[in-house]
Protein backbone atom coordinates (compact mmCIF):
# COMPACT_ATOMS: atom_id res chain seq x y z
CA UNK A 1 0.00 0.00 0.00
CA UNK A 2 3.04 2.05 0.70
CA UNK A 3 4.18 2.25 -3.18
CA UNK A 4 0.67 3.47 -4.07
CA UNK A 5 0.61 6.61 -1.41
CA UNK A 6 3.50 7.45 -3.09
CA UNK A 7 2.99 7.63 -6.26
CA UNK A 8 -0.32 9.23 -5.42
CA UNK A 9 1.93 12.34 -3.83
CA UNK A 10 4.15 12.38 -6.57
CA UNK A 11 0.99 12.46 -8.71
CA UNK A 12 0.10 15.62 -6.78
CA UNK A 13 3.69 16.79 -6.87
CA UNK A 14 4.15 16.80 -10.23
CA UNK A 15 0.41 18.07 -11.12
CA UNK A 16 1.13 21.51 -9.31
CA UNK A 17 4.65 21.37 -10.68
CA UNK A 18 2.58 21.22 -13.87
CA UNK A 19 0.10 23.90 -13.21
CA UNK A 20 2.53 26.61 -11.98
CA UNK A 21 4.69 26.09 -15.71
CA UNK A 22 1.48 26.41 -17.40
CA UNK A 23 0.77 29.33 -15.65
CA UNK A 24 3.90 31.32 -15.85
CA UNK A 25 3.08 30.89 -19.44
CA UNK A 26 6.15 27.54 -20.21
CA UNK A 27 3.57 25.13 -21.18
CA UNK A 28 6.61 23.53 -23.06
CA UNK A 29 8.27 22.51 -19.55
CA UNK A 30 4.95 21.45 -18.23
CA UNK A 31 4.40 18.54 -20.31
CA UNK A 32 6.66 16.34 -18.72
CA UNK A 33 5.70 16.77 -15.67
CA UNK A 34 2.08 16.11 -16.58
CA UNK A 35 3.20 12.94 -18.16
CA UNK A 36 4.58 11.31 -15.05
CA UNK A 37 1.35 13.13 -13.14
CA UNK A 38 -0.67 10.93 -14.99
CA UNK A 39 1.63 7.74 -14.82
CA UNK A 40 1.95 7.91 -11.06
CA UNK A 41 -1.74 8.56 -10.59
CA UNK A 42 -2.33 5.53 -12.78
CA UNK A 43 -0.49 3.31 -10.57
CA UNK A 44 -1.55 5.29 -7.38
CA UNK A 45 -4.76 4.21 -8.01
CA UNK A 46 -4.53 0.60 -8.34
CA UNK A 47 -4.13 0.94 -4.75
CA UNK A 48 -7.54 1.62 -3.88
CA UNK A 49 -10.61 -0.03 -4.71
CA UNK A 50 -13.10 2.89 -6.04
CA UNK A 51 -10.41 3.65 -7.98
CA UNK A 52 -8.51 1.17 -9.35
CA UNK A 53 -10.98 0.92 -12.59
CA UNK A 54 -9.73 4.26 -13.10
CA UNK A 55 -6.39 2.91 -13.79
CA UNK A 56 -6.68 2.15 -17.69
CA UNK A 57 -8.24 6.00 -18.91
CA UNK A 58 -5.25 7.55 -16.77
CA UNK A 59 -2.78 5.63 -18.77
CA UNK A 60 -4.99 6.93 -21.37
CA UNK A 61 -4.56 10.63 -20.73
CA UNK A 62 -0.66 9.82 -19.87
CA UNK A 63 -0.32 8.75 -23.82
CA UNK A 64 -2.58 11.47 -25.35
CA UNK A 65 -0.51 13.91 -23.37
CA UNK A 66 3.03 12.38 -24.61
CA UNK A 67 1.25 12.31 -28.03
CA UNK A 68 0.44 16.12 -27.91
CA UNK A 69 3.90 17.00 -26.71
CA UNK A 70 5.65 14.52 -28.52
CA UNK A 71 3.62 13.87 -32.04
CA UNK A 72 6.70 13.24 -34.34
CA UNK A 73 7.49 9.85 -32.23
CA UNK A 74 3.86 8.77 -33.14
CA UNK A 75 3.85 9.62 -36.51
CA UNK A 76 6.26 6.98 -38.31
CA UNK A 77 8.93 5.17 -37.55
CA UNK A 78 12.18 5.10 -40.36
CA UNK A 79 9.67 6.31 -42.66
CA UNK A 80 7.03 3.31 -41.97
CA UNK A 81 3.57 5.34 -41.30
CA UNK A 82 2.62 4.05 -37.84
CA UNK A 83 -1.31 4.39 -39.38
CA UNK A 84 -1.17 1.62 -41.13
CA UNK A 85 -1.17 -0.58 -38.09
CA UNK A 86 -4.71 0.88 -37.02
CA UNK A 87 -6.98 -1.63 -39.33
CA UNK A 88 -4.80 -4.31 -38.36
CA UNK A 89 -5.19 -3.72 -34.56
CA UNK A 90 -9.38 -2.96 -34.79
CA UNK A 91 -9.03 -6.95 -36.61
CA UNK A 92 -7.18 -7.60 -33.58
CA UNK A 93 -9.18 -6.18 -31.03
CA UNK A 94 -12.32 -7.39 -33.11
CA UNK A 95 -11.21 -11.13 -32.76
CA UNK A 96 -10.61 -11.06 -29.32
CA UNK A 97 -14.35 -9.65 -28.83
CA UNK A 98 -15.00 -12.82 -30.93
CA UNK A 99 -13.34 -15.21 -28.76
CA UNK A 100 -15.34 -13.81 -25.88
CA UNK A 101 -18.31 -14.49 -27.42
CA UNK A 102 -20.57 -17.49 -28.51
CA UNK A 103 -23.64 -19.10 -30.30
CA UNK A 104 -25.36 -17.98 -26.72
CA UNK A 105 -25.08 -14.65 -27.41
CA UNK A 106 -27.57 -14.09 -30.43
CA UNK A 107 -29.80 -16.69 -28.80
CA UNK A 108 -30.64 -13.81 -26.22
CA UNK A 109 -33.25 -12.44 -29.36
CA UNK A 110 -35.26 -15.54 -28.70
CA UNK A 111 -35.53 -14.97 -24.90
CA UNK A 112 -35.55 -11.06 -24.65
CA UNK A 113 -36.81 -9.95 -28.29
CA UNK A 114 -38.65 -6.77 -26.59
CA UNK A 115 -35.48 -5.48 -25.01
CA UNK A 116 -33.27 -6.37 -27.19
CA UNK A 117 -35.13 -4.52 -30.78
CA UNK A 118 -35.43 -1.58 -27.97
CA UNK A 119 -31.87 -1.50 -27.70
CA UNK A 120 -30.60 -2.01 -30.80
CA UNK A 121 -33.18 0.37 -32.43
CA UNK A 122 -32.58 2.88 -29.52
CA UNK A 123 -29.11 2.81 -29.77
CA UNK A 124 -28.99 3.47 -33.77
CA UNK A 125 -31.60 6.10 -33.57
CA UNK A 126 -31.08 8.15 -30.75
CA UNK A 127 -26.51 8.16 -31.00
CA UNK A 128 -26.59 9.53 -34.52
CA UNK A 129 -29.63 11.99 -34.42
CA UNK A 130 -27.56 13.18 -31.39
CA UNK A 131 -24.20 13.37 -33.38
CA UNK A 132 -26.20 15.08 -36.30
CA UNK A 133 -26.98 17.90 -34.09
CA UNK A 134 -24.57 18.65 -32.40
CA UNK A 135 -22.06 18.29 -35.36
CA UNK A 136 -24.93 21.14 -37.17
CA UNK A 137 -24.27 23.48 -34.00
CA UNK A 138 -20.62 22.67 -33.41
CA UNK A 139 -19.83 24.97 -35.70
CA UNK A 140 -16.60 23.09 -36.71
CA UNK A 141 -15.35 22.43 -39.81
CA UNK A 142 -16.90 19.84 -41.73
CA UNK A 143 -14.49 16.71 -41.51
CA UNK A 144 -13.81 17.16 -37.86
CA UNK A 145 -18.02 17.83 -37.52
CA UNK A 146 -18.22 14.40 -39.77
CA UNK A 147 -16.34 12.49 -36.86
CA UNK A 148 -19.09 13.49 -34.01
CA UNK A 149 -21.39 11.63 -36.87
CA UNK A 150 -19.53 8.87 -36.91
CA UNK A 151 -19.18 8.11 -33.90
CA UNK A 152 -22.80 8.18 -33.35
CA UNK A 153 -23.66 6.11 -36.12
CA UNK A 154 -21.31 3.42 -34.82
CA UNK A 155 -21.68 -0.01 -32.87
CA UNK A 156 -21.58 -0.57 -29.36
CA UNK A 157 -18.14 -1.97 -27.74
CA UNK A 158 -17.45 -4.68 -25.11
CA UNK A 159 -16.45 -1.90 -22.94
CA UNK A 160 -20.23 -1.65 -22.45
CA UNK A 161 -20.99 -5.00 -20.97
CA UNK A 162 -18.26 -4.69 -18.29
CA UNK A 163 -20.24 -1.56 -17.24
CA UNK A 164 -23.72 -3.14 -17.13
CA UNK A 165 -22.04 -5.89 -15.16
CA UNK A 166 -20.85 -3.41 -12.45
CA UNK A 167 -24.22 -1.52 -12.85
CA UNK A 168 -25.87 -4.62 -11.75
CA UNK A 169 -27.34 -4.00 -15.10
CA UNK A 170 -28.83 -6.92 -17.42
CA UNK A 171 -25.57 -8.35 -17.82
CA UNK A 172 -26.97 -11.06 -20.69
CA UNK A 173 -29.23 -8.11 -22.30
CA UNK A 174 -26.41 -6.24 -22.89
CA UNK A 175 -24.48 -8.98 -24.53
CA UNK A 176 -26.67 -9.53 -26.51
CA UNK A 177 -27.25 -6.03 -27.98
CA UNK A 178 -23.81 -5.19 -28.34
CA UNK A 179 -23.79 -8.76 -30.75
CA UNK A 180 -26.39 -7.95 -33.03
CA UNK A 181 -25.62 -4.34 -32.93
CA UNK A 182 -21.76 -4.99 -33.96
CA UNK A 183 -23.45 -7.72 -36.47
CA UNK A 184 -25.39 -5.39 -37.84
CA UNK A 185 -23.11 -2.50 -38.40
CA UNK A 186 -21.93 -3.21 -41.81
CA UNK A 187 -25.04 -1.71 -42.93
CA UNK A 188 -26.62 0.60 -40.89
CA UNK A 189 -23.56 2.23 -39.96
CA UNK A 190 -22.54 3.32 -43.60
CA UNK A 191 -26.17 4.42 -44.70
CA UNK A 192 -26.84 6.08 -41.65
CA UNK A 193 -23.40 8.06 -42.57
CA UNK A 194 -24.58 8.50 -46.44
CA UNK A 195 -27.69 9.98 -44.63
CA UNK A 196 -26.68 12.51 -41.96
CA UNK A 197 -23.21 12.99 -42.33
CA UNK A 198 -22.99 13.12 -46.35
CA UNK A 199 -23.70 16.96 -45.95
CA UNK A 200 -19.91 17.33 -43.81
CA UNK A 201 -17.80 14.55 -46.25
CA UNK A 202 -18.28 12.39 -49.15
CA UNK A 203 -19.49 8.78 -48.47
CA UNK A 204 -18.86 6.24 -50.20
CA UNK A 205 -21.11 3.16 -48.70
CA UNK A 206 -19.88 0.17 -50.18
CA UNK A 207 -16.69 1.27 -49.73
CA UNK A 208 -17.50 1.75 -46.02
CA UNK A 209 -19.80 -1.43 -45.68
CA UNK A 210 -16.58 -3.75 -47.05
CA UNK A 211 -14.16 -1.83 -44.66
CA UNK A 212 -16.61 -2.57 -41.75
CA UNK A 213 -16.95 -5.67 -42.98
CA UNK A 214 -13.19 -6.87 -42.76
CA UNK A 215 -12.72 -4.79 -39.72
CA UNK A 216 -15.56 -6.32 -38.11
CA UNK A 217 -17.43 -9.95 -39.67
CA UNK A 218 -14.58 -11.61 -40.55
CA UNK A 219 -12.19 -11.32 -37.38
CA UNK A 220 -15.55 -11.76 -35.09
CA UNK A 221 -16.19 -14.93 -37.39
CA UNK A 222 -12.69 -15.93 -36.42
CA UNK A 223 -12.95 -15.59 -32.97
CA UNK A 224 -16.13 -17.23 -32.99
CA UNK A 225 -14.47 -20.26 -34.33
CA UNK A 226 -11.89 -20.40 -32.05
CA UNK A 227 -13.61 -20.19 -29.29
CA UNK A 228 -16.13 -23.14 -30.36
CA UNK A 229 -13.06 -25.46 -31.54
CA UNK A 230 -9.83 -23.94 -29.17
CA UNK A 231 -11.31 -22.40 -26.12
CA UNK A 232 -9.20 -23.10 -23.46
CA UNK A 233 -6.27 -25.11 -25.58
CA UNK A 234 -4.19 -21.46 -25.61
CA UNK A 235 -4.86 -20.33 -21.97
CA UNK A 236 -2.45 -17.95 -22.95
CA UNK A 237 -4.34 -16.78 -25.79
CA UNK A 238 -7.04 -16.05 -23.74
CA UNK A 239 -4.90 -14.56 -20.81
CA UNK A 240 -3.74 -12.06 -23.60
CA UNK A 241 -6.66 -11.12 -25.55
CA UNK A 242 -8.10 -8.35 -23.05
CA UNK A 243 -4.47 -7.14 -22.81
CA UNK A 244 -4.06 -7.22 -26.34
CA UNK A 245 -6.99 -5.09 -26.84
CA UNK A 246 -6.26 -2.55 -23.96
CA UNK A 247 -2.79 -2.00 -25.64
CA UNK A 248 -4.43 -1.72 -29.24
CA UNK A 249 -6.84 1.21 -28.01
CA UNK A 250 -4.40 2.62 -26.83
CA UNK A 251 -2.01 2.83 -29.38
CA UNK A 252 -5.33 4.02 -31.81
CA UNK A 253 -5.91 6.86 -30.16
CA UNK A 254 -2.07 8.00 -29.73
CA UNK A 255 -1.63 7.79 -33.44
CA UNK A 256 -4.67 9.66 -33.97
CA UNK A 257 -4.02 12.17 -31.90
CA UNK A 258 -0.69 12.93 -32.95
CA UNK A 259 -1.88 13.01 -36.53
CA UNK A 260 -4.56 15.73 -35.59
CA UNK A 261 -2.29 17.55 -32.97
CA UNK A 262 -2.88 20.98 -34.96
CA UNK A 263 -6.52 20.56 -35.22
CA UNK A 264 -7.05 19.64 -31.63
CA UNK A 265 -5.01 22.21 -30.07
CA UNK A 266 -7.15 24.51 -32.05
CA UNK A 267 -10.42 23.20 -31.18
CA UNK A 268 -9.58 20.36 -28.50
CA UNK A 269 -12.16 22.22 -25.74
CA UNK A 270 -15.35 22.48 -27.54
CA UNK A 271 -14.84 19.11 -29.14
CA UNK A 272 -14.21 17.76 -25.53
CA UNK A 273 -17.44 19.49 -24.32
CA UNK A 274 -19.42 18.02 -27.56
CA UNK A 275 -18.24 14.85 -27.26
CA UNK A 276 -19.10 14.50 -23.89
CA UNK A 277 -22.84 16.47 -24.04
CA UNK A 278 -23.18 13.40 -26.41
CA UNK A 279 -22.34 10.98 -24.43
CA UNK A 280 -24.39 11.46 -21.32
CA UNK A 281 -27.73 12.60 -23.69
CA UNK A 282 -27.26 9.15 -24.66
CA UNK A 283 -27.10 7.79 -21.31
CA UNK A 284 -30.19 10.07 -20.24
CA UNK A 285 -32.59 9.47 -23.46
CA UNK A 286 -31.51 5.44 -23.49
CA UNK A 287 -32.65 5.50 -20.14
CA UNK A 288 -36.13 7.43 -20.89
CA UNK A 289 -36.54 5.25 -23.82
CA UNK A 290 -36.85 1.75 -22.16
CA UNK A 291 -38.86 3.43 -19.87
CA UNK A 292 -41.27 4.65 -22.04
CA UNK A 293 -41.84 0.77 -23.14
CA UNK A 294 -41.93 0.01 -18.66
CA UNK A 295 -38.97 -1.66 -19.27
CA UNK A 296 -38.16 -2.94 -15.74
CA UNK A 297 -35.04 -1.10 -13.76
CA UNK A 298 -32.40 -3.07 -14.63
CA UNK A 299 -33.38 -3.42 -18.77
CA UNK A 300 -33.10 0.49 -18.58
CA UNK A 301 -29.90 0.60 -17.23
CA UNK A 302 -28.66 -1.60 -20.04
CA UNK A 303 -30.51 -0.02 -22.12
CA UNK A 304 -29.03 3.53 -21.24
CA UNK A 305 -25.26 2.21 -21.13
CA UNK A 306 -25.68 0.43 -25.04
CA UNK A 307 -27.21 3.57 -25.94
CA UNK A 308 -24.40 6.14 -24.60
CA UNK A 309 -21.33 3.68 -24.82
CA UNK A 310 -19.78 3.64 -28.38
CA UNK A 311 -16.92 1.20 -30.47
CA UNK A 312 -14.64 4.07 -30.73
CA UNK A 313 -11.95 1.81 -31.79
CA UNK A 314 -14.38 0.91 -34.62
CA UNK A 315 -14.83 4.49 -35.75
CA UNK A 316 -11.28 5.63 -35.47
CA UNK A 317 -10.78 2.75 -37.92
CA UNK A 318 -13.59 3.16 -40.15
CA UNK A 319 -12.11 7.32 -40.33
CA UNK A 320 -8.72 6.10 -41.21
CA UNK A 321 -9.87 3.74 -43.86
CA UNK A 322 -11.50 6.84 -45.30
CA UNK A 323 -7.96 8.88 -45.33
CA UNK A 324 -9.49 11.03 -43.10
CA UNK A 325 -8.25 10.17 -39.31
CA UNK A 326 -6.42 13.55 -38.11
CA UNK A 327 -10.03 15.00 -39.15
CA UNK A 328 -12.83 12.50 -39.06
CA UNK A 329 -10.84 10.44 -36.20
CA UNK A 330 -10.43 13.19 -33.70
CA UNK A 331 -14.24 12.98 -32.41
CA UNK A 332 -13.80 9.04 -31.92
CA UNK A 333 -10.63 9.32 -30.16
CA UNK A 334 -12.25 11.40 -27.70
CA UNK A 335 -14.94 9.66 -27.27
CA UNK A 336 -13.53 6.41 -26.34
CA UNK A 337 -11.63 8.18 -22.75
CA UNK A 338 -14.46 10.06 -21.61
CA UNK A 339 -16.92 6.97 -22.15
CA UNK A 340 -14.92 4.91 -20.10
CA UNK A 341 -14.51 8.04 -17.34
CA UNK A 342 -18.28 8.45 -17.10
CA UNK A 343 -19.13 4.67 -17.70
CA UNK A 344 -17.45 3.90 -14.88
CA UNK A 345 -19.00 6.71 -12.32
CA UNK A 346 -22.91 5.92 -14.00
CA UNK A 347 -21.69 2.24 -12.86
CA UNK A 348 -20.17 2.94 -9.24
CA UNK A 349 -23.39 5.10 -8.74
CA UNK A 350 -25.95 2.51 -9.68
CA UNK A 351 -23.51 -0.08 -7.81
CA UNK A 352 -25.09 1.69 -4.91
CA UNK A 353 -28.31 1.60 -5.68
CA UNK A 354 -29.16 -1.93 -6.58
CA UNK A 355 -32.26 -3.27 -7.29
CA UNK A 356 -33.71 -5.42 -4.62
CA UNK A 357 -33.04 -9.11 -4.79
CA UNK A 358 -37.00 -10.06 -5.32
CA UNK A 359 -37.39 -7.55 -8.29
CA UNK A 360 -34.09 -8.57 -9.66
CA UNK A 361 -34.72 -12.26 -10.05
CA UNK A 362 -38.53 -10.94 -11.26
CA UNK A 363 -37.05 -9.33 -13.67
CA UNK A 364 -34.70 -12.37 -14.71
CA UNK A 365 -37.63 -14.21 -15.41
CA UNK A 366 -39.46 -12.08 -17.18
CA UNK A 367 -36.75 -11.60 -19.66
CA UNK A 368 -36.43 -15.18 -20.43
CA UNK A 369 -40.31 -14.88 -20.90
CA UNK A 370 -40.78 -12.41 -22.72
């Protein structure tokens, strides 16, 4: 516990170290500094249970920063564009979700069919009307606008079952959702782009449909297969997957970031304050909207963290295969550190407010009912 405390003061330390450079005006000198701030506080909070899901976004932040302050180690490496390794990691990342998942998981539509359509059609109605909007009154320029689209009009990730599980949410709902909704998202995602964000960039959709298709389909398909015929025969396969796919997000939004350094420092704030407006309005109205159907308590949560929690990964992928990622990307990139920041408090929240044990197994029930 000892090694935590201190890297939690050295956190500190270093933050106010930090803060007085940036305001005597040598932001320069602040940023390494703010590096290690975020590195110790990382660590530091491993050390405590609250926090210690907190761990993974601060690492997060720790790599943007470097990123901002460092872009041309990001960039390429001996003239090798360090882009290129985006589509491979999303097939990556993708195939790991894969292994995770199984026959069981599209089944749920036969035992939940009301929440699930609620979900799905919640989550791909109310994200990209959202995005639309905003990206109308952002006032940004159109690629960069284009990426708060995207974003919308994407998939939901695996981050978001991890959440409902800590919610005390409907852990096999959610599952479920995020299955059909990834399944799905050759699609809708591309025409739902041709429709609302074809006024910001051009779209090609069958373009887009076969990039989301290889990104997506096929390494899911993969996994799927593994995990029917090799589950289990590469336990350290499966010990690295979730690793794997930490490291690969990562790496994503680093690469992005230094790509659109200039934008971002230009615009960084009121894409932050977007990006997160649309976040939590999709928490909020995925919420309302399973309630509207008296959905019971725990369907809603699931319903409201499918609806607000995006594949980021996916859409920083789907922006790069576009040539557009220090434009188009930045919005994604964003999105995928403050989902997991305000994932994480919804969860802790409801964690505290569970639903009683009677209305939970009620509700159990009734889902396998329905």
């Amino acid at each position: 516990m000892t090694i935590y405390k201190a890297m939690t003061a050295l956190a500190v330390l270093c933050l106010l170290i930090a803060l007085y450079f940036a305001l005597a005006g040598r932001l320069e000198q602040a940023g390494p500094f703010l590096i290690v701030a975020f590195l110790a506080l990382a660590i530091g909070f491993r050390g405590y249970e609250k926090l210690k899901g907190f761990s993974y976004t601060v690492v997060i932040f720790a790599s943007v920063t470097t990123a901002l302050y460092y872009p041309n180690y990001f960039v390429d490496i001996n003239g090798y564009k360090l882009s290129g390794l985006i589509t491979p990691l999303i097939q990556l990342i993708m195939f790991g979700m894969g292994t995770s998942m199984s026959a069981q998981d599209f089944v749920g539509v036969v035992k939940m069919p009301k929440g699930v359509f609620i979900g799905v059609f919640s989550h791909f109605l109310i994200m990209p009307l959202l995005g639309f909007t905003l990206a109308n009154l952002s006032g940004l320029q159109p690629e960069i606008a284009a990426g708060i689209v995207l974003i919308g009009c994407s998939p939901n990730g695996m981050a978001s079952n991890v959440i409902s599980y800590l919610a005390k949410a409907n852990l096999a709902l959610s599952i479920t959702i995020t299955a059909i909704s990834t399944t799905i998202s050759p699609f809708v995602t591309p025409l739902l782009m041709k429709l609302l964000a074809g006024a910001f960039v051009e779209i090609d959709m069958i373009h887009m449909m076969w990039d989301i298709f290889k990104m997506v389909i096929l390494p899911i398909g993969a996994g799927l297969l593994f995990n029917k015929f090799l589950s289990g025969k590469a336990k350290w396969l499966d010990d690295a997957m979730p690793l794997v796919s930490m490291f690969g997000i990562a790496f994503i939004i680093v690469v992005i970031t230094a790509a659109g350094r200039a934008s971002l420092l230009t615009i960084g704030p009121t894409l932050i304050g977007l990006v997160l407006i649309h976040n939590l309005c999709g928490y909020i109205l995925g919420y309302w909207s399973a309630r509207l159907f008296r959905m019971s308590e725990r369907d809603c949560r699931t319903i409201a963290i499918e609806v607000g929690m995006q594949n980021g990964g996916l859409a920083s992928g789907i922006a790069k295969e576009m040539g557009k990622m220090a434009t188009v990307g930045l919005a994604p990139a964003i999105f995928g550190p403050l989902m997991n920041i305000t994932g994480s408090m919804l969860a802790s929240w409801w964690h505290r407010k569970p639903v009683d044990e009677e209305t939970a197994n009620t509700d159990v029930m009734a889902s396998l009912h329905q």
